[in-house]
C-alpha atoms as a PDB file:
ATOM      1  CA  UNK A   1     102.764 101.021 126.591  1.00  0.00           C
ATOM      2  CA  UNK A   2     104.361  97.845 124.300  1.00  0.00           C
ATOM      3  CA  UNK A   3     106.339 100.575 122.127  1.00  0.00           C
ATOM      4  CA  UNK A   4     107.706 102.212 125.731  1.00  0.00           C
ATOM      5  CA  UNK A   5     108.388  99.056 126.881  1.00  0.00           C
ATOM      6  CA  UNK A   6     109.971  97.696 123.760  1.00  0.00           C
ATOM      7  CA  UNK A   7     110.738 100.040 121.145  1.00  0.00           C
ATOM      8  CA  UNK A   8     108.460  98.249 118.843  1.00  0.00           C
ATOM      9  CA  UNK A   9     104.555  98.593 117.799  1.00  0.00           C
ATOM     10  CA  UNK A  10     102.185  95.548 118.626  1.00  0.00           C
ATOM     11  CA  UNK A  11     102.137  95.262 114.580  1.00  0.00           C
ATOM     12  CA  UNK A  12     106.316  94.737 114.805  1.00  0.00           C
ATOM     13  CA  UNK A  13     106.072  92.525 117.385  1.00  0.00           C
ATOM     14  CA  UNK A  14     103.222  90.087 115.540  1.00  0.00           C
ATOM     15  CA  UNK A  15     105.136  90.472 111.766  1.00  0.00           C
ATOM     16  CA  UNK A  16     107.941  89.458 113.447  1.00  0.00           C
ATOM     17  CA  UNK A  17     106.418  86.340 115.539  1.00  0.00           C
ATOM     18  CA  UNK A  18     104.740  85.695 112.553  1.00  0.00           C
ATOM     19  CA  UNK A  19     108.150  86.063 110.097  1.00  0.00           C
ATOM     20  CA  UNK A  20     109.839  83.355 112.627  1.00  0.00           C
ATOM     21  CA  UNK A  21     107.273  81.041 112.494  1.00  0.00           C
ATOM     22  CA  UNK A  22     107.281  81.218 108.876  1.00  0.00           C
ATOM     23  CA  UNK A  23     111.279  79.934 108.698  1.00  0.00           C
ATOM     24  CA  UNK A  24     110.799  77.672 111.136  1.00  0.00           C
ATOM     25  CA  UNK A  25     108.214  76.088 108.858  1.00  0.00           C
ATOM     26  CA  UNK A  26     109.876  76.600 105.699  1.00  0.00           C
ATOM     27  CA  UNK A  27     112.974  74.553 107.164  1.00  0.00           C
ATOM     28  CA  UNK A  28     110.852  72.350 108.901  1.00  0.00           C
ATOM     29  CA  UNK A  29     108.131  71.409 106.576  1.00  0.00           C
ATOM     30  CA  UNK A  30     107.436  70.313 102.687  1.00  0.00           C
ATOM     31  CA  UNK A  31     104.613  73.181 102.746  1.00  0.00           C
ATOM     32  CA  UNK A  32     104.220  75.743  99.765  1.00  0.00           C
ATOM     33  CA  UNK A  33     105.404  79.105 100.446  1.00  0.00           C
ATOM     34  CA  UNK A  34     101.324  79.751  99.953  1.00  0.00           C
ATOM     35  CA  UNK A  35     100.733  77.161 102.869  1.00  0.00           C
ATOM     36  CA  UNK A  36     103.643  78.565 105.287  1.00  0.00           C
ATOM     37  CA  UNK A  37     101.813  82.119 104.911  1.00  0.00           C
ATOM     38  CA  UNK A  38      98.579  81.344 105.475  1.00  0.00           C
ATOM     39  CA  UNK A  39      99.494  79.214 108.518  1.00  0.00           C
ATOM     40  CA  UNK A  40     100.803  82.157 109.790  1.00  0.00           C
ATOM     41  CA  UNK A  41      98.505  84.187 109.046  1.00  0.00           C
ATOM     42  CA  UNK A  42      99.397  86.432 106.202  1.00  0.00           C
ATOM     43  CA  UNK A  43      97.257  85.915 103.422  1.00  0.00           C
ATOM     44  CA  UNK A  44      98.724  88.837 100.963  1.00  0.00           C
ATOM     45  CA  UNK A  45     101.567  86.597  99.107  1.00  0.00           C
ATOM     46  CA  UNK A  46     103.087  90.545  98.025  1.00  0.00           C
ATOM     47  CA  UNK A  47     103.169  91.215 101.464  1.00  0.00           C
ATOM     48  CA  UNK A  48     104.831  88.092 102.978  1.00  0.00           C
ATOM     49  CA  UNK A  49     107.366  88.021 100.449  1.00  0.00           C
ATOM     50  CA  UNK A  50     108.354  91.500 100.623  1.00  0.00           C
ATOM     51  CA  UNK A  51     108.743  91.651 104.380  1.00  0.00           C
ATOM     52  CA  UNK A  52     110.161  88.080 104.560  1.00  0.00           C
ATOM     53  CA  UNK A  53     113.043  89.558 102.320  1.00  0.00           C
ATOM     54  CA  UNK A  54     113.059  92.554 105.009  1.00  0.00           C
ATOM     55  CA  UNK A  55     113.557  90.632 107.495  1.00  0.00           C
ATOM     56  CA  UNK A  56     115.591  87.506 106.545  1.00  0.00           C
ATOM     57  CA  UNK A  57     117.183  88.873 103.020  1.00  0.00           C
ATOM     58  CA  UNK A  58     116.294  86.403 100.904  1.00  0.00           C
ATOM     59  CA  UNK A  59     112.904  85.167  99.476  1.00  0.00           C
ATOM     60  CA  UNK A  60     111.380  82.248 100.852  1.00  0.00           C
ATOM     61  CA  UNK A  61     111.647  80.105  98.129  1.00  0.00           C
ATOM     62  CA  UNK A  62     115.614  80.543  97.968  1.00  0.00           C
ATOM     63  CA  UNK A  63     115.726  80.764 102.044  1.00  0.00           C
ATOM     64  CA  UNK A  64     114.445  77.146 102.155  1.00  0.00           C
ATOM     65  CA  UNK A  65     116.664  75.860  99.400  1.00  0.00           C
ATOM     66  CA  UNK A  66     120.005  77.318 101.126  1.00  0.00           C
ATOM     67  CA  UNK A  67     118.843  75.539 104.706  1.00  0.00           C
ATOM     68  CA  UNK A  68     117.951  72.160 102.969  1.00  0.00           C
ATOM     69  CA  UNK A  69     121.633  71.806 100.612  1.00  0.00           C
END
């Protein structure tokens, strides 16, 4: 019924709640990249930072150094 309704799977919809929270953080905080993913709750570091790239098109690392200069 979500995918009818939006197009999406649940598992779209939560990556990419989970994606946002994770550059809010990253602007937002001091936290290691390790820290931001876990608080998100994405423990596979391969995994965030391939679909953070996906989604945003830059790693984290150099996502949170182009917001902070």
């Amino acid at each position: 019924m979500i995918k009818q309704k939006t197009g999406k799977t649940f598992s779209q919809i939560k990556l990419n709640q989970q994606l946002t929270e994770a550059a809010y953080l990253l602007n937002n905080t001091e936290r290691s990249v390790q820290y931001v993913a876990r608080k998100v709750g994405i423990s596979n570091m391969s995994f965030f930072y391939s679909k953070f790239k996906e989604a945003f098109g830059e790693t984290p690392g150099v996502f949170r150094a182009h917001r902070s200069s």
